[in-house]
Protein backbone atom coordinates (compact mmCIF):
# COMPACT_ATOMS: atom_id res chain seq x y z
CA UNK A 1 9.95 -19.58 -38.31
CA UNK A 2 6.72 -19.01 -36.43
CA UNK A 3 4.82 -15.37 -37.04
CA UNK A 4 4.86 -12.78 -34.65
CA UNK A 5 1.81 -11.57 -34.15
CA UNK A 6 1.75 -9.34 -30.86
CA UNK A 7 2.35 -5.86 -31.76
CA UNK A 8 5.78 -3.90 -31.08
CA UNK A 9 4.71 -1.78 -28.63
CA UNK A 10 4.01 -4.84 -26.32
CA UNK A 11 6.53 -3.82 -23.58
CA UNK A 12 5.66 -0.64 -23.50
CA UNK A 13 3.72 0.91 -20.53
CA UNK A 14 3.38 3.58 -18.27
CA UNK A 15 0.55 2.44 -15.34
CA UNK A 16 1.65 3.03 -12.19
CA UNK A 17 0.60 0.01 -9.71
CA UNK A 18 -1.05 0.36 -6.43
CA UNK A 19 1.58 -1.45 -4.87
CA UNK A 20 3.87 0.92 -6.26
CA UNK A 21 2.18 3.97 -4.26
CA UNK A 22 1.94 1.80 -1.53
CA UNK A 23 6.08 1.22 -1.44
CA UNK A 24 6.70 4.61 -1.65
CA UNK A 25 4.26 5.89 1.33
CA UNK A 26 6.00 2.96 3.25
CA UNK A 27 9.04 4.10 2.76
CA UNK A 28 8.24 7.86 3.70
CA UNK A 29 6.99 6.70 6.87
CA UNK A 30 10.26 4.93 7.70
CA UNK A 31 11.85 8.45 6.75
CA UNK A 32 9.71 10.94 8.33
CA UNK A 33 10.21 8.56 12.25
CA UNK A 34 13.95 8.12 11.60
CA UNK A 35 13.51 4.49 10.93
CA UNK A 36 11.61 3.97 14.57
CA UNK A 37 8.52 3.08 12.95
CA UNK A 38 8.72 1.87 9.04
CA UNK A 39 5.77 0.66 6.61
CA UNK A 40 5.75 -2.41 4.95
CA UNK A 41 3.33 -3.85 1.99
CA UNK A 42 3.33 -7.66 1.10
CA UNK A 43 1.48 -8.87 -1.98
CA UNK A 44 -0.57 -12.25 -2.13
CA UNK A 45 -2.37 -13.25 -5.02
CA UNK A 46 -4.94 -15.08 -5.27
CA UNK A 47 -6.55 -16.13 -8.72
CA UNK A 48 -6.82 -12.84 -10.58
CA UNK A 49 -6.72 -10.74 -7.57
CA UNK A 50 -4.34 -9.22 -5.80
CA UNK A 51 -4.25 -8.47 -2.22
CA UNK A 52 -1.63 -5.77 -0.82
CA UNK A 53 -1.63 -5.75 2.92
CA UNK A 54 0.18 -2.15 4.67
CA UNK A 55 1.69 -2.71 8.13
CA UNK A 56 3.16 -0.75 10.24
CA UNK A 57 6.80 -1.72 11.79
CA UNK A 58 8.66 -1.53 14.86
CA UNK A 59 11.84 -3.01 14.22
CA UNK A 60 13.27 -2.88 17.15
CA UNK A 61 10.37 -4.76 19.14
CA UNK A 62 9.94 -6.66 16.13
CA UNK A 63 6.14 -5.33 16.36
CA UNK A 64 3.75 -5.03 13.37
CA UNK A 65 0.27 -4.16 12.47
CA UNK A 66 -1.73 -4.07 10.06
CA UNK A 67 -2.93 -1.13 8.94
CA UNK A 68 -5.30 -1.77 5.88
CA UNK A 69 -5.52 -4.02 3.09
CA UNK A 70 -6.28 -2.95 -0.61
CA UNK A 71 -7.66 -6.26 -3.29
CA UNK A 72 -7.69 -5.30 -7.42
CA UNK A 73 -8.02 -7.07 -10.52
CA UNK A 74 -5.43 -7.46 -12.92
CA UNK A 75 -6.78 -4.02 -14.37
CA UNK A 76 -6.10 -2.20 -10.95
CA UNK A 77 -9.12 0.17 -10.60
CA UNK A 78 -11.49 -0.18 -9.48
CA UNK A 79 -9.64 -1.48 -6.15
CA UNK A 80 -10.90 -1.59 -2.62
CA UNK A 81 -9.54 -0.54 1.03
CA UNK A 82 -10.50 -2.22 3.86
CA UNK A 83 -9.57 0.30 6.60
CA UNK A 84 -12.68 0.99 9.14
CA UNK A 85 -14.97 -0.63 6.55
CA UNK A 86 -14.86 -1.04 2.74
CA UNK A 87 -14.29 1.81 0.59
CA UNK A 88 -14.34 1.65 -3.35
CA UNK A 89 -11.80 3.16 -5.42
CA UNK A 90 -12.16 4.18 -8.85
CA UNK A 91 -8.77 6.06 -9.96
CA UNK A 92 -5.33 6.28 -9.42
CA UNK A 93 -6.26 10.06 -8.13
CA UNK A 94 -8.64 8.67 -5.76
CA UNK A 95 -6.65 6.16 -4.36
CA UNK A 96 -3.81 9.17 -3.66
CA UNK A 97 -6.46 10.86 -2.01
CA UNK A 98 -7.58 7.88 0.10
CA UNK A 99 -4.30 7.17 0.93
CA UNK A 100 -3.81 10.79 2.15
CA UNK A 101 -6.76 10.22 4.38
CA UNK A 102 -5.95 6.97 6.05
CA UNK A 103 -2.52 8.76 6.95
CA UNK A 104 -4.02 12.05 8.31
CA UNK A 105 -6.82 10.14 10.23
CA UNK A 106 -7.14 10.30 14.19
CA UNK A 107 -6.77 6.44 14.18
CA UNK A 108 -3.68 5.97 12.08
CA UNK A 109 -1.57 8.75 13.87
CA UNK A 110 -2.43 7.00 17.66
CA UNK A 111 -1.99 3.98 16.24
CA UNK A 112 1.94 5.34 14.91
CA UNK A 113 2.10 7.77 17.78
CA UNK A 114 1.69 5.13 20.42
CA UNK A 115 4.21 2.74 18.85
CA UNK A 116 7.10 5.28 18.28
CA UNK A 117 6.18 5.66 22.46
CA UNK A 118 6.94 1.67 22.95
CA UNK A 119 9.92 2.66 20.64
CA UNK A 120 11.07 5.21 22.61
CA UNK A 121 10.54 4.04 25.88
């Protein structure tokens, strides 16, 4: 029999993934509009990077845009947004914070605020 030689603790982690945090703010979305207007995230990869693009949905006009994009390594951080520019992330903290920004921001809210309108209307 071959030797083992990766270590027992292998499996074991506890990183959280950007894409995770992006999942979960899509989802909230979807909950805080009563499912009028929902987030999405779909993952490409490409080499060793990954590229996690956030939309925003309108189901029922089958509508979508894209909000931003965020591209890592394999390690995660640093990562980069591309929302109104390029921004640089270092942290898992930061990258909340960003987040937090992008959502509070004057464009994001017209931009949701004008489809739940269409939605409505």
């Amino acid at each position: 029999m071959p030797d083992d030689l990766w270590p027992e603790n292998i499996a074991e982690s506890n990183l959280v993934t950007p894409v995770t945090i992006l999942k979960e703010q899509a989802a909230r979305l979807g909950e805080k509009t009563q499912q009028l207007v929902t987030g999405e995230v779909v993952t490409t990869a490409f080499g060793t990077m990954f590229v996690h693009t956030f939309n925003i949905l309108a189901p029922t006009l089958a509508y979508k845009y894209e909000l931003f994009r965020v591209t890592h390594g394999v390690a995660f951080y640093p990562l980069t947004v591309k929302f109104v520019g390029d921004i640089s992330i270092q942290s898992e903290d930061e990258f909340k914070q960003k987040l937090k920004d992008i959502f509070a921001s004057q464009r994001t809210l017209n931009i949701v605020h004008s489809i739940l309108a269409q939605v409505r209307s």
